[in-house]
PDB file of N, CA and C in Angstrom:
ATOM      1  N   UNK A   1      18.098  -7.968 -18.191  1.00  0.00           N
ATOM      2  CA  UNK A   1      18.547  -8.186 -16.834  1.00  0.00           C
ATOM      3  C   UNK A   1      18.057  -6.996 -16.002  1.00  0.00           C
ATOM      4  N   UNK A   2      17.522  -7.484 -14.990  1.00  0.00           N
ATOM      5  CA  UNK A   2      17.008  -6.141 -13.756  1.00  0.00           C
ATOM      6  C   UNK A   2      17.883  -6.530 -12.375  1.00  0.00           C
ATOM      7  N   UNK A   3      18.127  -5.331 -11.856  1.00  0.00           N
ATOM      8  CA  UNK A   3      18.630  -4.956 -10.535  1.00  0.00           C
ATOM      9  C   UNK A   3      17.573  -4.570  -9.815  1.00  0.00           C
ATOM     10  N   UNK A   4      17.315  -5.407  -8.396  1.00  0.00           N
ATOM     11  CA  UNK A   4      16.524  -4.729  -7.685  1.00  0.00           C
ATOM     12  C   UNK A   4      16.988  -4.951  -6.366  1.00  0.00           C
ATOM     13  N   UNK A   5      16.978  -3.504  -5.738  1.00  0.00           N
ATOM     14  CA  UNK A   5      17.314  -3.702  -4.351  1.00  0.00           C
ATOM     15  C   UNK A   5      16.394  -3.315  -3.210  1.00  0.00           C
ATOM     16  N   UNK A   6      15.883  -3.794  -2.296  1.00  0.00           N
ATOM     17  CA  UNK A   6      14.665  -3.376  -0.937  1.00  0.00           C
ATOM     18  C   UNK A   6      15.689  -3.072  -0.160  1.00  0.00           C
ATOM     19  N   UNK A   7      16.144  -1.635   0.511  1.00  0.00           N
ATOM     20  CA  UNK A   7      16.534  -1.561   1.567  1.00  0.00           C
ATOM     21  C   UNK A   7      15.844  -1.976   2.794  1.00  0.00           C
ATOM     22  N   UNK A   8      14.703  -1.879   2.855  1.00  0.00           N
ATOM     23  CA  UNK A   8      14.278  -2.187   3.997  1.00  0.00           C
ATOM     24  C   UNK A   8      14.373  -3.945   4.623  1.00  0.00           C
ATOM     25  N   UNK A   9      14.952  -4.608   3.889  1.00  0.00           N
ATOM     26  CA  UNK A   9      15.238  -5.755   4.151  1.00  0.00           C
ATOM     27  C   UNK A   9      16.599  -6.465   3.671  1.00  0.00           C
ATOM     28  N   UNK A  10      17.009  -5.639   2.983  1.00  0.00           N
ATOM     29  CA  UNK A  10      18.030  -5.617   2.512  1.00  0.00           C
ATOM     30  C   UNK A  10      18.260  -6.444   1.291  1.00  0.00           C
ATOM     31  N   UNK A  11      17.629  -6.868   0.933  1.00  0.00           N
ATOM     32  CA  UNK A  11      18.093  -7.850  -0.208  1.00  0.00           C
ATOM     33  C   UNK A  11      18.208  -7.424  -1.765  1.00  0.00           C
ATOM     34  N   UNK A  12      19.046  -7.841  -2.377  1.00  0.00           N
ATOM     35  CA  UNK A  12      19.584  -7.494  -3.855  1.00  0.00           C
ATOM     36  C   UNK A  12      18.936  -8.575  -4.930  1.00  0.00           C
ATOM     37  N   UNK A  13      18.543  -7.945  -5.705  1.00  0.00           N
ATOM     38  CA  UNK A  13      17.337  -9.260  -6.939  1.00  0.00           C
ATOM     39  C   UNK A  13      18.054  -9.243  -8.111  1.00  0.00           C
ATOM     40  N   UNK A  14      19.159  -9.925  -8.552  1.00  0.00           N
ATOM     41  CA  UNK A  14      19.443  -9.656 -10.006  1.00  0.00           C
ATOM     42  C   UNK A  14      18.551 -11.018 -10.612  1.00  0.00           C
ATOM     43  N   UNK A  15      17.855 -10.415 -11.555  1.00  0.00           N
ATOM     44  CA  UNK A  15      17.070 -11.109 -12.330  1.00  0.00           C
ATOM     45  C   UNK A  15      17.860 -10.717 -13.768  1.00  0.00           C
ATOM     46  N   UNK A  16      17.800 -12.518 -14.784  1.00  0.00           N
ATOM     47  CA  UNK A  16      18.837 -12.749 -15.835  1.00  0.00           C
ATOM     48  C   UNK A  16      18.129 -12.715 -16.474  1.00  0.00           C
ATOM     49  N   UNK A  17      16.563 -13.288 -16.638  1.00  0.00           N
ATOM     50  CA  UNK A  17      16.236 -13.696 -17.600  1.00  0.00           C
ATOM     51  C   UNK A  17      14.498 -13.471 -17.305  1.00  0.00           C
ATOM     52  N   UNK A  18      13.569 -12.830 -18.391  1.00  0.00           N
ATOM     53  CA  UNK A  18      12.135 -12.811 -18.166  1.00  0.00           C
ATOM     54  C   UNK A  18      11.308 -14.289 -17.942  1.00  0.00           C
ATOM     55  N   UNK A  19      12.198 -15.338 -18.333  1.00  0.00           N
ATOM     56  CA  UNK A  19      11.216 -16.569 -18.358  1.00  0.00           C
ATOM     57  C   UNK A  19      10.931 -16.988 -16.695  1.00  0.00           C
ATOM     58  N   UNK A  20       9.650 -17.657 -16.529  1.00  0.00           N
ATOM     59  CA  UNK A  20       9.129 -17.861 -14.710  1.00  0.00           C
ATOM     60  C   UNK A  20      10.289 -18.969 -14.453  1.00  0.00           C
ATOM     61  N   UNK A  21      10.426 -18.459 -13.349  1.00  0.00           N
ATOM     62  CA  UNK A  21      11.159 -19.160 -11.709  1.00  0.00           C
ATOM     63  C   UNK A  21      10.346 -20.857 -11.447  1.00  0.00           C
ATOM     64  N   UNK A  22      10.844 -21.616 -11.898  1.00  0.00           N
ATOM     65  CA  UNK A  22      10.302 -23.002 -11.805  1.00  0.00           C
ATOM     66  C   UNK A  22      10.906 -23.894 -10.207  1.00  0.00           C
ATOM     67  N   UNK A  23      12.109 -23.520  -9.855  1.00  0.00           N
ATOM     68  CA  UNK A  23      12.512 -23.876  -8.648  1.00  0.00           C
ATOM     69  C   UNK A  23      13.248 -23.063  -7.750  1.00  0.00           C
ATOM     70  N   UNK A  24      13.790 -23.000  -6.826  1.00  0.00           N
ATOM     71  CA  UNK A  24      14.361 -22.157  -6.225  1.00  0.00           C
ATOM     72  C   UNK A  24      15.627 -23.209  -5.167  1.00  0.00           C
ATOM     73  N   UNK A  25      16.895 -22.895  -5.136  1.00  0.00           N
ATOM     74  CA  UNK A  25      17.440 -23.373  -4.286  1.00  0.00           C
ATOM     75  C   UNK A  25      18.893 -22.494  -3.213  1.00  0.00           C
ATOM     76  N   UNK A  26      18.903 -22.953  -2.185  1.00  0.00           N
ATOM     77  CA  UNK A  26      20.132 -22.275  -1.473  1.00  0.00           C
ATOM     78  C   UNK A  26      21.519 -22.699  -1.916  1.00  0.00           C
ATOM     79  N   UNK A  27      22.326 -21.394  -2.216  1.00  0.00           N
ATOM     80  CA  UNK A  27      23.404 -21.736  -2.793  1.00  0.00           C
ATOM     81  C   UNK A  27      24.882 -21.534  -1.534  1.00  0.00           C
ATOM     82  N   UNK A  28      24.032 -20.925  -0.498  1.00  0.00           N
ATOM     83  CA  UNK A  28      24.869 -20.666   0.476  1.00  0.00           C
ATOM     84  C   UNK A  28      23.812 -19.931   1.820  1.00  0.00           C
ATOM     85  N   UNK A  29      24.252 -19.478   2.745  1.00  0.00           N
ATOM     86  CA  UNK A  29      23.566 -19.185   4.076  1.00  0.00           C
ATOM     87  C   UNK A  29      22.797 -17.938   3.394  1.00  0.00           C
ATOM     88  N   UNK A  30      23.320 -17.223   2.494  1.00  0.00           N
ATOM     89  CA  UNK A  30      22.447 -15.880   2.243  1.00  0.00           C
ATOM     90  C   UNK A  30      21.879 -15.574   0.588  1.00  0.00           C
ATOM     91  N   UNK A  31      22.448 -16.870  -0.133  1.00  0.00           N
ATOM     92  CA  UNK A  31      21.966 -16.496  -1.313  1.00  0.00           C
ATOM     93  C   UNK A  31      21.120 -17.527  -1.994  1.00  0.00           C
ATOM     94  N   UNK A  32      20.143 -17.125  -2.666  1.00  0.00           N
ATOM     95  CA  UNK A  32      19.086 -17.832  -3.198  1.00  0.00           C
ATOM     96  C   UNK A  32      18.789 -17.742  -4.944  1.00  0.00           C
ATOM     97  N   UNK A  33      19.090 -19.084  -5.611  1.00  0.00           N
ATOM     98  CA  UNK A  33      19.318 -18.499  -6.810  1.00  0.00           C
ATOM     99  C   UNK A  33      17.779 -19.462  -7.374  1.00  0.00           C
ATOM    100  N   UNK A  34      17.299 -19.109  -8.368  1.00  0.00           N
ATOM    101  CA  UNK A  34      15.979 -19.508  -9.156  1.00  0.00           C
ATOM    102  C   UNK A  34      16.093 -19.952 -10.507  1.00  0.00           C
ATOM    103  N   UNK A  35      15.321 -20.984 -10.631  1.00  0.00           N
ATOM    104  CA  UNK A  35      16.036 -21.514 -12.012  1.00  0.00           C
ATOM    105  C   UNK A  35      14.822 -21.738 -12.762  1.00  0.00           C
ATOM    106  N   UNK A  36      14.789 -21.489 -14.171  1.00  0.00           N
ATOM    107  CA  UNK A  36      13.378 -21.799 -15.471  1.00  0.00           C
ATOM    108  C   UNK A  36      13.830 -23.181 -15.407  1.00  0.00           C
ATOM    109  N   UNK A  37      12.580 -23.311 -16.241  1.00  0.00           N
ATOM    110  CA  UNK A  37      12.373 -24.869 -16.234  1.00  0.00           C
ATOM    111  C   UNK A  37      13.758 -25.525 -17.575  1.00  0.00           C
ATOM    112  N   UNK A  38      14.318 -25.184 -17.849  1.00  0.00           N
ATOM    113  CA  UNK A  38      15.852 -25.931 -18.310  1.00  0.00           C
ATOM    114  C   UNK A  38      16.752 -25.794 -17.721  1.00  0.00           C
ATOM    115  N   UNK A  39      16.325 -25.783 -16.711  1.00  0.00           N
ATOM    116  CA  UNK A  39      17.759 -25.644 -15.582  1.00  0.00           C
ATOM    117  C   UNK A  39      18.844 -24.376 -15.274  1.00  0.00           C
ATOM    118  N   UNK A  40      18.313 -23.378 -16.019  1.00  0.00           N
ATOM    119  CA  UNK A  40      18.885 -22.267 -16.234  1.00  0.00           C
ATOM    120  C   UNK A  40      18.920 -21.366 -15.203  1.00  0.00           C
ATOM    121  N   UNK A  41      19.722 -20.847 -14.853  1.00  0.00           N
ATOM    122  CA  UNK A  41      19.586 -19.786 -13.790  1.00  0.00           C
ATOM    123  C   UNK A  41      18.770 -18.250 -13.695  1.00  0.00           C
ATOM    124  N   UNK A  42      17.757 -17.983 -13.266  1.00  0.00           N
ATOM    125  CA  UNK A  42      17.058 -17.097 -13.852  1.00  0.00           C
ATOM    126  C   UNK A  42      17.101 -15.999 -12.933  1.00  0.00           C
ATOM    127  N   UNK A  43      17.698 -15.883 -11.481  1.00  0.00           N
ATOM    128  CA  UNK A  43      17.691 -15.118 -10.962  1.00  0.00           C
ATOM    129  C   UNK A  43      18.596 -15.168  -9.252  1.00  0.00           C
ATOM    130  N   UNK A  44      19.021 -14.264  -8.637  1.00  0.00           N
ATOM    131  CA  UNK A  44      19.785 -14.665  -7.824  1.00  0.00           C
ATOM    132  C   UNK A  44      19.422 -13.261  -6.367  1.00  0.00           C
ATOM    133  N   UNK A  45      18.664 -13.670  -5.714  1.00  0.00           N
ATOM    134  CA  UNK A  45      18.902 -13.277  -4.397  1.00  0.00           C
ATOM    135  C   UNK A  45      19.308 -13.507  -3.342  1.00  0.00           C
ATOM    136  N   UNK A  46      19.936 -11.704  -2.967  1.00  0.00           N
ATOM    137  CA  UNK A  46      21.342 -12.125  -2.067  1.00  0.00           C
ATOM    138  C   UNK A  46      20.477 -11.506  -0.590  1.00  0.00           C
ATOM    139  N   UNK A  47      20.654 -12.131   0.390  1.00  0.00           N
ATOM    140  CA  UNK A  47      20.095 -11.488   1.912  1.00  0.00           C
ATOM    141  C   UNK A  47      21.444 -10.626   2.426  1.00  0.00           C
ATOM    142  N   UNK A  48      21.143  -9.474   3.059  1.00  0.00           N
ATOM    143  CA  UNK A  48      22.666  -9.177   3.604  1.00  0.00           C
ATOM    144  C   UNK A  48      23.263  -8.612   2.583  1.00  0.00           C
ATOM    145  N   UNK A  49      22.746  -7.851   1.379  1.00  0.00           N
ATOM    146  CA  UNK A  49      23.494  -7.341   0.622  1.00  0.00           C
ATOM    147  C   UNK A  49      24.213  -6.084   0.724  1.00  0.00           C
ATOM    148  N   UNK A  50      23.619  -5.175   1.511  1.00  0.00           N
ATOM    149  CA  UNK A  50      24.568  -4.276   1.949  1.00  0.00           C
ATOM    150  C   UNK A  50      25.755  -4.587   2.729  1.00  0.00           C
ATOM    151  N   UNK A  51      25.496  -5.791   2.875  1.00  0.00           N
ATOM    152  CA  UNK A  51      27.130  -5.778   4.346  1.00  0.00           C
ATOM    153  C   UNK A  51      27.903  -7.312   3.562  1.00  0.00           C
ATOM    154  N   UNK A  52      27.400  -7.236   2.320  1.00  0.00           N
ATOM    155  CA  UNK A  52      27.602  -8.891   1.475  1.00  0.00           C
ATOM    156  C   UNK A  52      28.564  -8.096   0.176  1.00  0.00           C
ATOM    157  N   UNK A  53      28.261  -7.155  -0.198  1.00  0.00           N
ATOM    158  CA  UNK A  53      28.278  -6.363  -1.273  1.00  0.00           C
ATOM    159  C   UNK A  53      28.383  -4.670  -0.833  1.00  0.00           C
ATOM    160  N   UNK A  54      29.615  -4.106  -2.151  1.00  0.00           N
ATOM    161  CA  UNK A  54      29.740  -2.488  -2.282  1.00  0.00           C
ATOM    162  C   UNK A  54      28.565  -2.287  -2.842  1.00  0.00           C
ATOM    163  N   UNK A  55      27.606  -1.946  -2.479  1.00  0.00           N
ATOM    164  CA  UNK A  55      26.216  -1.565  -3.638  1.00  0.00           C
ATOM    165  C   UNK A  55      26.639   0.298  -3.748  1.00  0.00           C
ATOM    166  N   UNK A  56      27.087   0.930  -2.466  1.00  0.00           N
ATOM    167  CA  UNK A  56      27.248   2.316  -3.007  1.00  0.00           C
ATOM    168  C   UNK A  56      27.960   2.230  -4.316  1.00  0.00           C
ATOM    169  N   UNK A  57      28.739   1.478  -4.809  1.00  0.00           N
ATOM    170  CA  UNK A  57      29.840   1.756  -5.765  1.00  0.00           C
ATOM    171  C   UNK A  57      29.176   1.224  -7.049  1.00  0.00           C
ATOM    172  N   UNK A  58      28.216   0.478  -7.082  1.00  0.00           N
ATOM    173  CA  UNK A  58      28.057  -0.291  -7.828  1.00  0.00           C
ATOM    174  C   UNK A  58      27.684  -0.369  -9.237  1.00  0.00           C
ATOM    175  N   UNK A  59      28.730  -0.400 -10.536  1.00  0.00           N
ATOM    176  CA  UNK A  59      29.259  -0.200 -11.951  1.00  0.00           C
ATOM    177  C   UNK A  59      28.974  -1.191 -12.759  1.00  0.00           C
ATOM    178  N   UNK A  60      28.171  -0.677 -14.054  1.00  0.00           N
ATOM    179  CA  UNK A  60      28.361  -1.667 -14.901  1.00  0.00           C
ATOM    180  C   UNK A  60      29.078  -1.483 -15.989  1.00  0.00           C
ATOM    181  N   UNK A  61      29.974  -2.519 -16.304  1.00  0.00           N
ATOM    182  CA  UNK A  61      30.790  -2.214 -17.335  1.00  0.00           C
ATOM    183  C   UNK A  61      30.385  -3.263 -18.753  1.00  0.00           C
ATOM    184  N   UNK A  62      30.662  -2.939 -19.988  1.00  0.00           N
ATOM    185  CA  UNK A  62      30.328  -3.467 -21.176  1.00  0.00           C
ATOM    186  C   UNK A  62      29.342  -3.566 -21.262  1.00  0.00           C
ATOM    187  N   UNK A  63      28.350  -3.425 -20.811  1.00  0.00           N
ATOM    188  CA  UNK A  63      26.466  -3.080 -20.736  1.00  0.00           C
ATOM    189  C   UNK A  63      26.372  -1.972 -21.965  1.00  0.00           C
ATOM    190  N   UNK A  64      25.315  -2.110 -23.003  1.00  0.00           N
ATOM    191  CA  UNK A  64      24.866  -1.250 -23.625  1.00  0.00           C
ATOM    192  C   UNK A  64      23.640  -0.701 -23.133  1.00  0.00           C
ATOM    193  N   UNK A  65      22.918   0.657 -23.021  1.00  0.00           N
ATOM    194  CA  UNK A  65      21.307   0.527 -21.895  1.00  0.00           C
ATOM    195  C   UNK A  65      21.320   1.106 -23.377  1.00  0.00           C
ATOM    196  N   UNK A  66      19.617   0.753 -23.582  1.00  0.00           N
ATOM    197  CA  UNK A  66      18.720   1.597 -24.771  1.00  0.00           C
ATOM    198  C   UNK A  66      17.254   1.344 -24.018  1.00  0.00           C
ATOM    199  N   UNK A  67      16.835   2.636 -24.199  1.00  0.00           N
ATOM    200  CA  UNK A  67      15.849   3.365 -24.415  1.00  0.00           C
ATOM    201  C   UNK A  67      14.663   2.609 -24.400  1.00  0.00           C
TER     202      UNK A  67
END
């Protein structure tokens, strides 16, 4: 899973999964989620994420990171 954020436009990229983005649809006025080809959700961008979302604060919990 990757976090990516562009301040300069503001938008937040959590990407779930390495497999390609086969469709893309609106899940609401500011968020855009992407799906592999089994219907799976593969990724979710948010517009407006600074004023959508605490990103200063922002914690992950039960995550293992390696190396």
């Amino acid at each position: 899973m990757t976090l990516r954020y562009s301040p300069e436009v503001d938008i937040l990229y959590i990407q779930l999964t390495d497999s390609p983005s086969v469709e893309s649809g609106d899940l609401d006025e500011f968020t855009i989620a992407d799906y592999a080809a089994d219907g799976t959700i593969r990724g979710l961008e948010i517009a407006h994420a600074s004023e959508r979302s605490d990103l200063p604060h922002l914690k992950l919990e039960g995550v293992s990171v390696s190396a």
